[in-house]
C-alpha atoms as a PDB file:
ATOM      1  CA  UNK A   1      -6.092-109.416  -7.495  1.00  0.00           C
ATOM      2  CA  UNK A   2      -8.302-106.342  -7.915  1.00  0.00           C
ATOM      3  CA  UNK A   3      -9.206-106.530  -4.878  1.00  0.00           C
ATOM      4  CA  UNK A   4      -5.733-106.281  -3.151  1.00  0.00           C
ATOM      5  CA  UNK A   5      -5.345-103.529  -6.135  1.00  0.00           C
ATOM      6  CA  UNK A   6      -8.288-101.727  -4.493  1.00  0.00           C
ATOM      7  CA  UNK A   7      -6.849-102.216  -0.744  1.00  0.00           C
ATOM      8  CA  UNK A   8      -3.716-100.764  -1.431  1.00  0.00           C
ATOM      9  CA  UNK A   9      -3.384 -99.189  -4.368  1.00  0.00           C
ATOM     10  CA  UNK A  10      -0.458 -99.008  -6.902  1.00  0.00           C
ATOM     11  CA  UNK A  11       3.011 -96.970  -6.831  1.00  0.00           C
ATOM     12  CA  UNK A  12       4.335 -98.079  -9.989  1.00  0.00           C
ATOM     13  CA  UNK A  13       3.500 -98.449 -13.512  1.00  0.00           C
ATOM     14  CA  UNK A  14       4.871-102.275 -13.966  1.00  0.00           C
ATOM     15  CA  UNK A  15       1.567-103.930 -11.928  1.00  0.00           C
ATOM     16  CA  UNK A  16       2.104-108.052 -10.489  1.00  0.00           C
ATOM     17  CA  UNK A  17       0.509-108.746  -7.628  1.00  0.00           C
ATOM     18  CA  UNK A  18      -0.780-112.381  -9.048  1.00  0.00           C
ATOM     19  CA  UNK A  19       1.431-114.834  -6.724  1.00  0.00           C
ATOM     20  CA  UNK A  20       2.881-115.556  -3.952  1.00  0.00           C
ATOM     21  CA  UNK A  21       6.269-117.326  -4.175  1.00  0.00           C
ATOM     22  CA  UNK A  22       6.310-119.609  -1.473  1.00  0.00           C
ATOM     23  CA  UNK A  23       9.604-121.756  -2.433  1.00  0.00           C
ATOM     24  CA  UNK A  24      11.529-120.259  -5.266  1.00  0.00           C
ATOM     25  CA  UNK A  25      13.992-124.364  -5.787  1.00  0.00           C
ATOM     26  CA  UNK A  26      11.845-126.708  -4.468  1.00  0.00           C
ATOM     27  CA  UNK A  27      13.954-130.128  -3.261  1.00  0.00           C
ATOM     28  CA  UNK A  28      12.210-133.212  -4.194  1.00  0.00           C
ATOM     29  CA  UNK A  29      10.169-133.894  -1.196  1.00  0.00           C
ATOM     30  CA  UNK A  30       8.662-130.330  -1.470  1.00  0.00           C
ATOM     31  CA  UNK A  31       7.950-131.031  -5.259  1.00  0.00           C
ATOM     32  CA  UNK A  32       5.365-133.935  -3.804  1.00  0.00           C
ATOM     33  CA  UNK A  33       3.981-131.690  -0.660  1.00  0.00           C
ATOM     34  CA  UNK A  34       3.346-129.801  -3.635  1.00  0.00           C
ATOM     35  CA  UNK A  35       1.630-131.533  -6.106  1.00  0.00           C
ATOM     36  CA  UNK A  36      -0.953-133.354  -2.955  1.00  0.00           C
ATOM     37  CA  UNK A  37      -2.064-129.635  -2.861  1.00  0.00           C
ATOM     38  CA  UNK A  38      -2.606-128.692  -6.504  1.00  0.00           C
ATOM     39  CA  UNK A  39      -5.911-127.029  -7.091  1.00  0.00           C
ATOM     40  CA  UNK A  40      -6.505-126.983  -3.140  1.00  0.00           C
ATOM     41  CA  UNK A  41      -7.831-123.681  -2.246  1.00  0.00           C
ATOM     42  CA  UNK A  42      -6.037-121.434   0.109  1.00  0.00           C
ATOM     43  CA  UNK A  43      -6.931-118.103   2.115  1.00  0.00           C
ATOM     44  CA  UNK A  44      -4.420-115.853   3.539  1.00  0.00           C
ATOM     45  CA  UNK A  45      -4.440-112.396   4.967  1.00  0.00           C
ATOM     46  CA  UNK A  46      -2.256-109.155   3.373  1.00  0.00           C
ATOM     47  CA  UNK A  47      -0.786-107.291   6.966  1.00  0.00           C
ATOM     48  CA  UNK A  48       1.795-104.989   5.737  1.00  0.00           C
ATOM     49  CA  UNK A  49       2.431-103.149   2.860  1.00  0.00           C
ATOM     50  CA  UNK A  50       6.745-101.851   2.047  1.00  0.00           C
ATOM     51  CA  UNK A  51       7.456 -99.242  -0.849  1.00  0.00           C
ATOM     52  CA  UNK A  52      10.566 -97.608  -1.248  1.00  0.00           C
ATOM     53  CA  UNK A  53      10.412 -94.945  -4.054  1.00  0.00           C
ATOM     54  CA  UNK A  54      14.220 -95.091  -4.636  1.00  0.00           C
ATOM     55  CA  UNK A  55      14.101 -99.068  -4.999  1.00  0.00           C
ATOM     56  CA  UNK A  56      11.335 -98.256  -7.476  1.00  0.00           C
ATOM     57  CA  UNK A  57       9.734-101.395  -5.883  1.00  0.00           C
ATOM     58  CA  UNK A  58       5.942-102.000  -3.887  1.00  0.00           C
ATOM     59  CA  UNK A  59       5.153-105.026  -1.767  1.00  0.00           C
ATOM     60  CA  UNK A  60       2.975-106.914   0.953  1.00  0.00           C
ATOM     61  CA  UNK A  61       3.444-108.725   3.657  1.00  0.00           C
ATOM     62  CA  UNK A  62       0.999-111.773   3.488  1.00  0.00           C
ATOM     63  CA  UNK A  63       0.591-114.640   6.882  1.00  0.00           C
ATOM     64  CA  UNK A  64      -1.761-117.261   7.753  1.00  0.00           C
ATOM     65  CA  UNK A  65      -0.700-119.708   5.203  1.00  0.00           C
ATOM     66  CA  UNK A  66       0.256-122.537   7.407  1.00  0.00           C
ATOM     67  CA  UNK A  67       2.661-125.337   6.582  1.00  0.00           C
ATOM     68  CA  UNK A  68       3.068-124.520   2.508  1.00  0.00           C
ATOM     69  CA  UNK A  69       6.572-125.590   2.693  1.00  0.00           C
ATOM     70  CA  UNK A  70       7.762-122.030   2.306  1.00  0.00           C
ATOM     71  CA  UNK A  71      11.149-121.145   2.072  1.00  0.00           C
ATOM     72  CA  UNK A  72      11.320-117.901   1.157  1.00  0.00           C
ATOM     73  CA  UNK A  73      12.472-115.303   4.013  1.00  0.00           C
ATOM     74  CA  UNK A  74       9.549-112.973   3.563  1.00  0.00           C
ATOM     75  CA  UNK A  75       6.606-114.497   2.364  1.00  0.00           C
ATOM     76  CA  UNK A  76       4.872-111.555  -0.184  1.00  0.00           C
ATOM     77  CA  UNK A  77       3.196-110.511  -2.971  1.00  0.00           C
ATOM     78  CA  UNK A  78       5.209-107.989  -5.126  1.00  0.00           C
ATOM     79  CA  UNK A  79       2.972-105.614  -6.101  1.00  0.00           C
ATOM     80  CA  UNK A  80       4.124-103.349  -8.504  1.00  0.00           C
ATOM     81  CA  UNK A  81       7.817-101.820  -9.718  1.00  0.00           C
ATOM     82  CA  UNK A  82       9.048 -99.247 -11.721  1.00  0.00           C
ATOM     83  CA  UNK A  83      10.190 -98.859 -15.071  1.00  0.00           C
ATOM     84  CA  UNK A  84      13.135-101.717 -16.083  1.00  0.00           C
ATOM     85  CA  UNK A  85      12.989-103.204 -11.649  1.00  0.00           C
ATOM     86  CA  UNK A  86      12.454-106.836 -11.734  1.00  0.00           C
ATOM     87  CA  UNK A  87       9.667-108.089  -9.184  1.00  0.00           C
ATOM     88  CA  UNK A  88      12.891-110.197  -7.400  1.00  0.00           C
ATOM     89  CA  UNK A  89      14.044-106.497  -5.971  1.00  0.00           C
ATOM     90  CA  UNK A  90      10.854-106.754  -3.204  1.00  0.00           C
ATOM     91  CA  UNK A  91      13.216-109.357  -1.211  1.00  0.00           C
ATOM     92  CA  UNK A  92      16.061-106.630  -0.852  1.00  0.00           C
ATOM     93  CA  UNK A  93      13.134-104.397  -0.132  1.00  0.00           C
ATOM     94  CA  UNK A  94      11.402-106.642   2.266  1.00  0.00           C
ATOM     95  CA  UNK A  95      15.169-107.450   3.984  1.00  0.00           C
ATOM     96  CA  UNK A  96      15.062-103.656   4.927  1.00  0.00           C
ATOM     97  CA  UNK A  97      11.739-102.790   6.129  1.00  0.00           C
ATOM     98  CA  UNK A  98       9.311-104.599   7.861  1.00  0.00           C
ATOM     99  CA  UNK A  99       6.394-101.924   5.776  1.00  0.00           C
ATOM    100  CA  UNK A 100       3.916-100.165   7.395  1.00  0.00           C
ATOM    101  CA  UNK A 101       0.829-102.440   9.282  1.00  0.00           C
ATOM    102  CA  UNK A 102      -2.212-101.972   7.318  1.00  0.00           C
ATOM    103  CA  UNK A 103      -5.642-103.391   7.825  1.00  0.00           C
ATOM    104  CA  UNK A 104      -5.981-106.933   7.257  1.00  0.00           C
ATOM    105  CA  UNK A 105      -7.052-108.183   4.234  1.00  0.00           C
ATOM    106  CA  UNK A 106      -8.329-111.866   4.142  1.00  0.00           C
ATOM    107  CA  UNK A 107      -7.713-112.891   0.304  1.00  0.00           C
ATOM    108  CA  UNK A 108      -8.362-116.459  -0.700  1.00  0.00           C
ATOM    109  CA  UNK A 109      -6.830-118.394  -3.918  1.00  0.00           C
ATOM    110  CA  UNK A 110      -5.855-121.946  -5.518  1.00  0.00           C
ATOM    111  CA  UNK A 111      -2.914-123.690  -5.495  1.00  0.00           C
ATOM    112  CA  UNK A 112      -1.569-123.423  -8.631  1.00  0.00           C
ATOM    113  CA  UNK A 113       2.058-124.189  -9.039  1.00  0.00           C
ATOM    114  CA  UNK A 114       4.256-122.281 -11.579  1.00  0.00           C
ATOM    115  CA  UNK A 115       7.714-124.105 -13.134  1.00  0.00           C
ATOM    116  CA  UNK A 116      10.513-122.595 -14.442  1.00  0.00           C
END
């Protein structure tokens, strides 16, 4: 996380930038892809980075992930939002704008799967 802080730097006072969803309601056969790759590590790259002041909302673009079972439209990180802008605005965002190309950041992690 600090350093993708460091690489991009922050627009907004609310700070995330600590996951990537990759498949907001999992079916069942995602649910076991998913737990096979628990603790697994993982290393992706951060290629674009979208802000829109008047969203009040900061993203990147992330790739490289391979098959993760992802089903979200723009696989990100949101990075930071404004005052009372849920992180979920950063798919409108990333809908809009494809961000600006910045240089590539190779960022590795674990698997860690979060339930709601």
């Amino acid at each position: 996380r600090e350093k993708l802080l460091k690489h991009v730097g922050t627009r907004h006072e609310n700070v995330h930038a600590g996951h990537i969803t990759l498949n907001f309601r999992p079916t069942d056969e995602d649910e076991k892809h998913f737990d096979s790759l628990e603790g697994k590590p993982i290393a992706f790259d951060v290629t674009h980075h979208a802000h829109d002041p008047n969203m009040g909302v900061q993203a990147v673009r992330v790739s490289g992930l391979g098959d993760w079972h992802q089903k979200q439209p723009h696989t990100h990180i949101t990075f930071s939002t404004a005052h009372k802008v849920k992180p979920v605005k950063s798919n409108e965002l990333l809908s809009n704008i494809e961000g600006d190309k910045i240089k590539p950041l190779k960022l590795n992690g674990t698997f860690t799967r979060i339930k709601k």
